[in-house]
Protein backbone atom coordinates (compact mmCIF):
# COMPACT_ATOMS: atom_id res chain seq x y z
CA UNK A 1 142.11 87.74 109.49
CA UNK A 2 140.77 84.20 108.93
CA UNK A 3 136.90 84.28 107.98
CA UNK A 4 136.02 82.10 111.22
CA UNK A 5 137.87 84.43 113.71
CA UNK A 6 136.17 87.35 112.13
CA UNK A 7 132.81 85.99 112.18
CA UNK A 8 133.43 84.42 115.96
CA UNK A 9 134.53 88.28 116.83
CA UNK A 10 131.24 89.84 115.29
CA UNK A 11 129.65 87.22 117.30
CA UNK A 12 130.96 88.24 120.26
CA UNK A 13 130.15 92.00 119.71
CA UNK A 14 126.81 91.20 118.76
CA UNK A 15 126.21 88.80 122.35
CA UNK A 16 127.48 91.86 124.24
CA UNK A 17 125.24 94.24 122.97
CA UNK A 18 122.23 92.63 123.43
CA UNK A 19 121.51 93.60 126.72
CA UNK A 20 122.28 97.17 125.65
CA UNK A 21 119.46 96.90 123.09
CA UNK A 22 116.96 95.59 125.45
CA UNK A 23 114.18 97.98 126.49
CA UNK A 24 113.80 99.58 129.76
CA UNK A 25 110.79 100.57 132.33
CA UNK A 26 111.78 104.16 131.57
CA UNK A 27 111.74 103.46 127.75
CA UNK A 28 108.66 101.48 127.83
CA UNK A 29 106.83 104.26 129.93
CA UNK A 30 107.67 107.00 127.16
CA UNK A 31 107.21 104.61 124.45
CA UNK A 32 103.42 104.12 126.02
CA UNK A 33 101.46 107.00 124.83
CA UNK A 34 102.66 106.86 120.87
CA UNK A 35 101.89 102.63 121.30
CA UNK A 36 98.51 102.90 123.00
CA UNK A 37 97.60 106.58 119.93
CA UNK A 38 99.15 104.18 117.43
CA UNK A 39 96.41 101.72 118.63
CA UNK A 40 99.05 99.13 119.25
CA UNK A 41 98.29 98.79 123.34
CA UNK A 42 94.71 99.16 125.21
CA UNK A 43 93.47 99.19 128.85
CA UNK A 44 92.76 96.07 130.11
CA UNK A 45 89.76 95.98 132.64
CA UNK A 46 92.06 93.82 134.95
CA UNK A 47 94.53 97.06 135.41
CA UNK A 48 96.98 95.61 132.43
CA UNK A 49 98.41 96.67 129.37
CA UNK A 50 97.13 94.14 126.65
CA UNK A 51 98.51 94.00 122.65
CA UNK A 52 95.74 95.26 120.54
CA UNK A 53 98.22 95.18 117.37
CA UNK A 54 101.57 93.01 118.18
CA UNK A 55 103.73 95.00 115.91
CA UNK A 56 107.09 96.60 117.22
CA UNK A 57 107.73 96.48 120.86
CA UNK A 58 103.99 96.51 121.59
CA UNK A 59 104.76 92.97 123.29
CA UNK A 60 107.73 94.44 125.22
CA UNK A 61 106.37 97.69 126.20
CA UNK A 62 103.55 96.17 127.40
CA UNK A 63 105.37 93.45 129.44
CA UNK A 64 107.67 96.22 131.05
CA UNK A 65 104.71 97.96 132.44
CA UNK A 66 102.29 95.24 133.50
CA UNK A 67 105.47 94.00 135.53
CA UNK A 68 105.99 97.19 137.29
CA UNK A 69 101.50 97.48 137.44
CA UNK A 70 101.84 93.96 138.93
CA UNK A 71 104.25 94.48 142.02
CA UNK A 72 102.60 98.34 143.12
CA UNK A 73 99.25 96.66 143.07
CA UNK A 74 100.81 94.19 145.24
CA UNK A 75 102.13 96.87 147.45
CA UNK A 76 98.85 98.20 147.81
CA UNK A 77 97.08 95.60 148.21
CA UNK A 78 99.25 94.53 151.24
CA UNK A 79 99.46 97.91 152.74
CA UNK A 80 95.61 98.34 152.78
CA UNK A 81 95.16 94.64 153.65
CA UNK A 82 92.75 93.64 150.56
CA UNK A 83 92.99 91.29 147.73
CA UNK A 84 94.75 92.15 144.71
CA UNK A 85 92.00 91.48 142.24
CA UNK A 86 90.23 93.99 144.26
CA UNK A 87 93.48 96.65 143.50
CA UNK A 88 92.98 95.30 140.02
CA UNK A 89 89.45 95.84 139.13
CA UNK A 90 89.96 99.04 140.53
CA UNK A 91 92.86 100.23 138.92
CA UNK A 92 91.27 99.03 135.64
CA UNK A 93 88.23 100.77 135.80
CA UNK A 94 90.18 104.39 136.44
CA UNK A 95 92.60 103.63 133.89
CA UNK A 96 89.59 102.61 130.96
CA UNK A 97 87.61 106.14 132.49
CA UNK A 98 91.06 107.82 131.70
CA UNK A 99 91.64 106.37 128.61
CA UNK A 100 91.68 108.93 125.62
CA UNK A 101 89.06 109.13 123.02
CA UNK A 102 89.85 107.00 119.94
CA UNK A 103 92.06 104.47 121.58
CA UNK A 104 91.58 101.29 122.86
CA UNK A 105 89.82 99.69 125.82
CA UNK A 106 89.03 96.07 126.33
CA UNK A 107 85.05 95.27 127.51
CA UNK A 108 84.08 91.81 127.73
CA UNK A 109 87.07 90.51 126.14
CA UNK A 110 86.55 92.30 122.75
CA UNK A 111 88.99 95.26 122.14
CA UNK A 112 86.98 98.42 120.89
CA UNK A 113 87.63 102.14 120.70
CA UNK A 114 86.20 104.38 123.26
């Protein structure tokens, strides 16, 4: 096979499989806990994920979730008729009073372990 065919045809495999290797909502949910003990994702004080330590899929994992944070906070916020920085706040503070011992929460803009 001719060197250029070949390397257009690995080409090819390798565009189509992308997508496969993408990450998920479900992936990024059981990816969370090991990311956030690893001390690669904290609590965010506005309800979000943030990247403590971008290594990995930190960045992805993160993105995944705050998406899927993003539109239920919306949800509630139009079902109960209030702001969504009011869902927000709120959602942040539970989620920092939940977070484990030893991993990491975001006060004031400075990441620190609780």
């Amino acid at each position: 096979m001719h060197p250029i065919i070949r390397f257009s045809a690995l080409w090819l495999v390798l565009l189509f499989s992308l997508p496969a290797l993408a990450m998920n909502l479900n992936q990024a949910m059981n990816a969370l806990p090991a990311a956030k003990e690893a001390g690669h994702l904290g609590e965010q004080p506005d309800g979000y994920l943030g990247v403590v330590n971008p290594v990995g899929e930190a960045r992805e994992i993160a993105r995944l979730i705050n998406e899927a944070r993003r539109a239920e906070y919306q949800r509630l916020a139009d079902e109960h008729n209030v702001e969504i920085r009011d869902i927000q706040a709120r959602a942040g503070k539970k989620a920092i009073e939940r977070t484990a011992s030893g991993q990491y929460i975001q006060l004031n803009g400075v990441w620190m372990t609780k």
